[in-house]
Protein backbone atom coordinates (compact mmCIF):
# COMPACT_ATOMS: atom_id res chain seq x y z
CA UNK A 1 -22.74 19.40 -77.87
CA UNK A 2 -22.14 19.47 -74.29
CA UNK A 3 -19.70 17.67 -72.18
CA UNK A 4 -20.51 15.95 -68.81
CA UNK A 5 -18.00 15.17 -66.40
CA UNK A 6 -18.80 11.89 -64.93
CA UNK A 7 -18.45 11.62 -61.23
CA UNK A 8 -16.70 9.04 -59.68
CA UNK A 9 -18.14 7.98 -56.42
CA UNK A 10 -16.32 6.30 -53.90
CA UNK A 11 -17.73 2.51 -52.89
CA UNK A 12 -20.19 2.25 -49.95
CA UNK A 13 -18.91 1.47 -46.93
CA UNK A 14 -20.30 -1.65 -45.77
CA UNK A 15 -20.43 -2.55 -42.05
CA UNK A 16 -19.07 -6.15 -41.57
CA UNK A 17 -19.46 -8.39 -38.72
CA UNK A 18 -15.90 -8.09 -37.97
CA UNK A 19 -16.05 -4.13 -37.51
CA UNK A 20 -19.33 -4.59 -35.30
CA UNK A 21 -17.46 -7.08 -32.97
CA UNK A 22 -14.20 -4.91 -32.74
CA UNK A 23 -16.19 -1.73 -32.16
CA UNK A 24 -18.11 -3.79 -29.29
CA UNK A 25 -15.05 -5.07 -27.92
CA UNK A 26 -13.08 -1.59 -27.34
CA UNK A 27 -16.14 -0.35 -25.30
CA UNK A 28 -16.25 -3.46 -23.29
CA UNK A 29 -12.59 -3.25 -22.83
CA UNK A 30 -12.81 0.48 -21.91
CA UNK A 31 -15.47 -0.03 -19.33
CA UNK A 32 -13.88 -2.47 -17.92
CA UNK A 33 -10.49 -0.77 -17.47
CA UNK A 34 -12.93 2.33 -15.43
CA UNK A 35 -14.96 -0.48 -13.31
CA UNK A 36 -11.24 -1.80 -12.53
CA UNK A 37 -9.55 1.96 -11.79
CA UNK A 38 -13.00 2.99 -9.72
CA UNK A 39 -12.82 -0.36 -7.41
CA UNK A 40 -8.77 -0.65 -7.53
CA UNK A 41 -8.14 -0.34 -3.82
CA UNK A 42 -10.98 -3.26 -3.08
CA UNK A 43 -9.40 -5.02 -6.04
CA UNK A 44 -6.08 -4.97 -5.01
CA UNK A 45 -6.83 -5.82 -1.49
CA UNK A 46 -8.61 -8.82 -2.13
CA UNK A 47 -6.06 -10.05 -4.06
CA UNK A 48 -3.48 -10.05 -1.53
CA UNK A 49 -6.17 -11.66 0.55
CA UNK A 50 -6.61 -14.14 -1.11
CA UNK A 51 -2.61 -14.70 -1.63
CA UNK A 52 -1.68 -14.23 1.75
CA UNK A 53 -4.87 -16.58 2.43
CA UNK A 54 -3.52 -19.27 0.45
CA UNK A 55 -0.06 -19.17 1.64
CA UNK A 56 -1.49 -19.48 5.47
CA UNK A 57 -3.51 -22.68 3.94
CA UNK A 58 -0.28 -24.24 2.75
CA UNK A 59 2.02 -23.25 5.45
CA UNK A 60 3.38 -26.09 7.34
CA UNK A 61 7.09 -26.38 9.82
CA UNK A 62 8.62 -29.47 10.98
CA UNK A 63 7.28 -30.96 13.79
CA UNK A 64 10.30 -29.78 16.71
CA UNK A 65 9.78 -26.26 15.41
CA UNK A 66 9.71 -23.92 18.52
CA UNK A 67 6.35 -22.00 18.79
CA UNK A 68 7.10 -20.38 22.37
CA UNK A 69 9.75 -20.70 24.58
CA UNK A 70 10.71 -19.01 27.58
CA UNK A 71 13.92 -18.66 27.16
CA UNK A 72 14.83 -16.97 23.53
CA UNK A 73 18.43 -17.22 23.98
CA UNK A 74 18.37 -20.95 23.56
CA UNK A 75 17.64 -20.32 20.05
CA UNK A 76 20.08 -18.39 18.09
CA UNK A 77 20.50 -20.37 14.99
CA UNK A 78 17.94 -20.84 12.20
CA UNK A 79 15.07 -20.63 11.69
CA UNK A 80 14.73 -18.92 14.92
CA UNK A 81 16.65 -15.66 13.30
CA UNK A 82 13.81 -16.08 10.34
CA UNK A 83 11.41 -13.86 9.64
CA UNK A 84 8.36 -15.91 11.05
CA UNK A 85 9.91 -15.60 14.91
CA UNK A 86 9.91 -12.70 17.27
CA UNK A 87 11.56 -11.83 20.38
CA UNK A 88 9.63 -10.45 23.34
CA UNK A 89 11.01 -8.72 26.33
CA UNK A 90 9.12 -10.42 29.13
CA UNK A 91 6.12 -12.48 29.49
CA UNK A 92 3.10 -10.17 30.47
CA UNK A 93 0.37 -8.46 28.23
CA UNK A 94 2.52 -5.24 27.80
CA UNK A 95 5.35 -7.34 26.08
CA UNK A 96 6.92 -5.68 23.06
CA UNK A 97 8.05 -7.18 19.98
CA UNK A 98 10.80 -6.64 17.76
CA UNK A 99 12.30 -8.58 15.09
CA UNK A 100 16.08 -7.69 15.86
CA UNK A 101 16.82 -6.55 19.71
CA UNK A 102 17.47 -10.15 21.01
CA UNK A 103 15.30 -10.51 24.42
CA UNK A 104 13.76 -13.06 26.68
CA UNK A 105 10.96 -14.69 25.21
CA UNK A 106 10.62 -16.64 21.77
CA UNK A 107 7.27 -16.25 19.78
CA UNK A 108 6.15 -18.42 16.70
CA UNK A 109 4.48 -15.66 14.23
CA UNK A 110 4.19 -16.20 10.70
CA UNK A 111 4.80 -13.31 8.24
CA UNK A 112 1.81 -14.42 5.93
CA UNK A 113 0.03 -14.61 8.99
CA UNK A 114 0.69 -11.27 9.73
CA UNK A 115 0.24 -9.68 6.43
CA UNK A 116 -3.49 -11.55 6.34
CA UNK A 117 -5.02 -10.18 9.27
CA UNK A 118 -3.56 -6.95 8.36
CA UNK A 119 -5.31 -6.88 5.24
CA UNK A 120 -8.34 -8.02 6.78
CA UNK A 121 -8.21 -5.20 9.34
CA UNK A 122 -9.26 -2.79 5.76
CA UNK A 123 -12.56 -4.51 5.34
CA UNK A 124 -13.94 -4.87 9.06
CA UNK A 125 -12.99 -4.14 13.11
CA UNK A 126 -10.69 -7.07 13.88
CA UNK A 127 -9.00 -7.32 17.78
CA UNK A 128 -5.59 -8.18 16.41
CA UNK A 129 -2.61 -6.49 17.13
CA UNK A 130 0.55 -5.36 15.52
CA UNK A 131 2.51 -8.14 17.30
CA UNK A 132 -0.10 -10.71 18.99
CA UNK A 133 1.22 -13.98 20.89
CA UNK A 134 2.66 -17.22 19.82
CA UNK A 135 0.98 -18.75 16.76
CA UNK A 136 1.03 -22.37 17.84
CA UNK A 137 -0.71 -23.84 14.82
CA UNK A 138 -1.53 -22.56 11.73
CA UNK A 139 -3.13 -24.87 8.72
CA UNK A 140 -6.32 -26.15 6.91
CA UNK A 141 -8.62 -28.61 8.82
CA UNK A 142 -12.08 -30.26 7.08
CA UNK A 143 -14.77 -30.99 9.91
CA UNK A 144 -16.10 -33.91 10.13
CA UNK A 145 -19.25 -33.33 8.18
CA UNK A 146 -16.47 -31.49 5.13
CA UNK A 147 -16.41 -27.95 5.97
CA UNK A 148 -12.31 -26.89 4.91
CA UNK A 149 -11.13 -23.83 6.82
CA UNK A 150 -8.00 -22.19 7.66
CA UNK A 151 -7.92 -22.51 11.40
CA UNK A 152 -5.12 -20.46 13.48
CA UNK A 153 -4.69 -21.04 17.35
CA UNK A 154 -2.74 -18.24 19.33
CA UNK A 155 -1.19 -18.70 22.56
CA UNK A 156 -1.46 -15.80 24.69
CA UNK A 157 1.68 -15.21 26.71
CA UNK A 158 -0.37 -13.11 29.33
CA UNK A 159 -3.44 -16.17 29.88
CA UNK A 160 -1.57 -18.42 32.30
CA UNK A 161 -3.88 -18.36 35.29
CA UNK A 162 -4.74 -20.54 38.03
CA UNK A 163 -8.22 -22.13 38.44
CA UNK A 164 -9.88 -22.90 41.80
CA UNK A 165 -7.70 -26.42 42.19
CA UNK A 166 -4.30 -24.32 41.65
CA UNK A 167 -3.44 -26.08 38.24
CA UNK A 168 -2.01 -23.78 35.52
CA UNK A 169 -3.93 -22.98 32.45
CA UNK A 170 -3.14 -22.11 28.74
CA UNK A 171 -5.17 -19.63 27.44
CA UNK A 172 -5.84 -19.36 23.83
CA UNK A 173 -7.86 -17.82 20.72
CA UNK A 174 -8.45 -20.06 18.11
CA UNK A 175 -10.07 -18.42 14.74
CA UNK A 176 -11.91 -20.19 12.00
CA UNK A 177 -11.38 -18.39 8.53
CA UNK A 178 -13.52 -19.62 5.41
CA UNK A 179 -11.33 -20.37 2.50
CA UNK A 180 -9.35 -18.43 0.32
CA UNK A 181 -11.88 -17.85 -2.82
CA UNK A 182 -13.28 -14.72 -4.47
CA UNK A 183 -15.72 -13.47 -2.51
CA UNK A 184 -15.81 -15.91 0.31
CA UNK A 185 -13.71 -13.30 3.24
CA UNK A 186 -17.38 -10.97 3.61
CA UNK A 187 -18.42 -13.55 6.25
CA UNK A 188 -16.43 -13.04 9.48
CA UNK A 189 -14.38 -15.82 11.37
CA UNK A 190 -15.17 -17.56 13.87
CA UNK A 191 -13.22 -17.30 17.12
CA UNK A 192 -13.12 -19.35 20.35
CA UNK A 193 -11.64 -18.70 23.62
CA UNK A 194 -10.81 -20.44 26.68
CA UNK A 195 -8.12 -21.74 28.91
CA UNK A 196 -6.71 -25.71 29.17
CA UNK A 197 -5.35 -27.01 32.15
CA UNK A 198 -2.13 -27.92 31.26
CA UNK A 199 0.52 -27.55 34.01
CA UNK A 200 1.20 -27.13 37.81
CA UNK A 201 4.55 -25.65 37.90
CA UNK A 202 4.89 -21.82 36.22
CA UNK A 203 8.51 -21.43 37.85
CA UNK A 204 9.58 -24.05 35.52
CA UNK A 205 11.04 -23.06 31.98
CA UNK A 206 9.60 -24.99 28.62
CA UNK A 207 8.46 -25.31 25.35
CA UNK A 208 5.78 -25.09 22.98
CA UNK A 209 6.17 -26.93 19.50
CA UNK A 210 4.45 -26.06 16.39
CA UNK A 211 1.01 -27.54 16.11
CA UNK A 212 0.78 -31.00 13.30
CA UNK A 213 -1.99 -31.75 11.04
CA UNK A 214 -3.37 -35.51 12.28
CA UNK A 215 -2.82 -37.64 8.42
CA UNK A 216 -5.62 -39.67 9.93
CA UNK A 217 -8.53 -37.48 10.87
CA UNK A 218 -8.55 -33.92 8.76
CA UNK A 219 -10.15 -32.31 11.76
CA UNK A 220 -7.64 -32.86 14.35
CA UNK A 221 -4.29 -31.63 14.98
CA UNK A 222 -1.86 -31.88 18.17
CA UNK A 223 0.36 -29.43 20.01
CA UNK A 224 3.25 -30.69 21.92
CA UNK A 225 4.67 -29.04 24.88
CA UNK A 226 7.47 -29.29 28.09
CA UNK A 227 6.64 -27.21 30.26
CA UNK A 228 4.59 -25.99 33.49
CA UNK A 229 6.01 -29.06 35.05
CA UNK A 230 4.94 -31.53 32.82
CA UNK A 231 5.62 -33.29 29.11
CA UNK A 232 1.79 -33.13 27.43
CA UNK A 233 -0.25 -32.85 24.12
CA UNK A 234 -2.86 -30.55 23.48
CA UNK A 235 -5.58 -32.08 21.07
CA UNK A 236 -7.71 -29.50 18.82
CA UNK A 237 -10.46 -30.12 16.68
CA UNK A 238 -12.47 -28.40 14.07
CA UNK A 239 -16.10 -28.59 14.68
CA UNK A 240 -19.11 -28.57 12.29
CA UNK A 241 -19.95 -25.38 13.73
CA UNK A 242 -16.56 -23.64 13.05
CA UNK A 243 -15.22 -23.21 16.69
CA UNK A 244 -12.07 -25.36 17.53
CA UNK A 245 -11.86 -27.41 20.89
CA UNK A 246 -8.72 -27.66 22.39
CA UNK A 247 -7.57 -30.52 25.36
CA UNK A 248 -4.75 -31.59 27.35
CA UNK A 249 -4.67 -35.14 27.34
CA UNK A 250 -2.50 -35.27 30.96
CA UNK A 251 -4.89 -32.83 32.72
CA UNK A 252 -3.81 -32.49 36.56
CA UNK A 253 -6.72 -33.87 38.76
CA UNK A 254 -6.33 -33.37 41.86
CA UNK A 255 -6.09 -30.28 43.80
CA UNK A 256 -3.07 -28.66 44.52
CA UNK A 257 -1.96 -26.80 47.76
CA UNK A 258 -1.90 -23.20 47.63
């Protein structure tokens, strides 16, 4: 009589749910990781964008905060030593900056600021500078009909000219930037330009103070300044539009002899 051997198969393997999902999961994960390492420089640089964009949102200084002043040497003590202030050796276009050679002039410019517009500079031609002028305000405004932006408003030390009545005038930039959410910095800021009347004096020293939100109207702030001669506030507003007016309430009228 012959003998079988009886073979013992081993159980079929049945494909659960579970292993389906897990299996799914891994390539997900895995193309995921290559998206991330093949767009990791655009990644990472909107990131700090979007950081350095949301500190500039939130960035606020007390009210007698210098923003410019003629003389730097006034201001030795903090925060004036900070990291958010420069000194510059004189007051024309060619001025040169540097954060530890004490010097003439005192310029407002804040570091997150700085690194913003220098991130910006890797995604599209920007006319900034290593070390621009004075930031005199800095902050999120809401127009009037609810658009919230990050407005900035530079003074430039080399835009004091005279217009045809001999008054002094404060030139500026003022940029609109949209707000600091993924993928809202494609669209490029709005920037306006001009000059205020402001002063009637240049021989005489002064100040310019860090820029204040108005806590009654979200589209207005103030600068203070003493100088040119005279003891003013600038008024700036955010427009529906996204350009920022800017007026000295103590505008010289008349002519002045030249």
């Amino acid at each position: 009589m012959s003998q079988f051997q009886t073979l013992n198969y081993a159980p079929r393997r049945v494909i659960t749910r579970k292993r389906v999902l897990r299996s799914v999961l891994i390539i997900v994960v895995i193309a995921a990781v290559s998206v991330a390492y093949y767009f990791r420089k655009d990644i990472w640089n909107r990131s700090r964008l979007i950081y350095f964009a949301y500190q500039c949102e939130k960035y606020s200084v007390a009210a007698d905060t210098i923003a410019y002043a003629d003389d730097a040497d006034q201001f030795k003590q903090s925060p004036y030593t900070g990291e958010n202030f420069y000194r510059c050796r004189n007051a024309g276009r060619d001025s040169t900056f540097n954060r530890s050679t004490r010097t003439h002039v005192l310029v407002h410019y804040p570091v997150c600021y700085e690194n913003m517009v220098s991130v910006v500079g890797t995604y599209r031609p920007y006319p900034v500078t290593k070390y621009p002028d004075a930031i005199v305000y800095l902050g999120q405004l809401s127009s009037r009909s609810g658009h919230t932006r990050l407005v900035s408003v530079q003074f430039f030390i080399g835009w004091l000219v005279f217009d045809s009545n001999n008054h002094l005038q404060f030139g500026y930039r003022a940029t609109t930037w949209p707000p600091s959410k993924l993928g809202r910095f494609n669209s490029n800021p709005v920037q306006t330009s001009g000059h205020v009347v402001v002063g009637i004096d240049i021989s005489k020293p002064g100040i310019i103070y860090a820029g204040q939100p108005d806590p009654a109207d979200a589209s207005h702030f103030t600068i203070r300044y003493q100088m040119w001669g005279q003891d003013d506030v600038l008024d700036g507003w955010l427009r529906d539009d996204d350009t920022v007016s800017l007026v000295a309430r103590k505008s010289p009228k008349e002519p002045l002899p030249k």
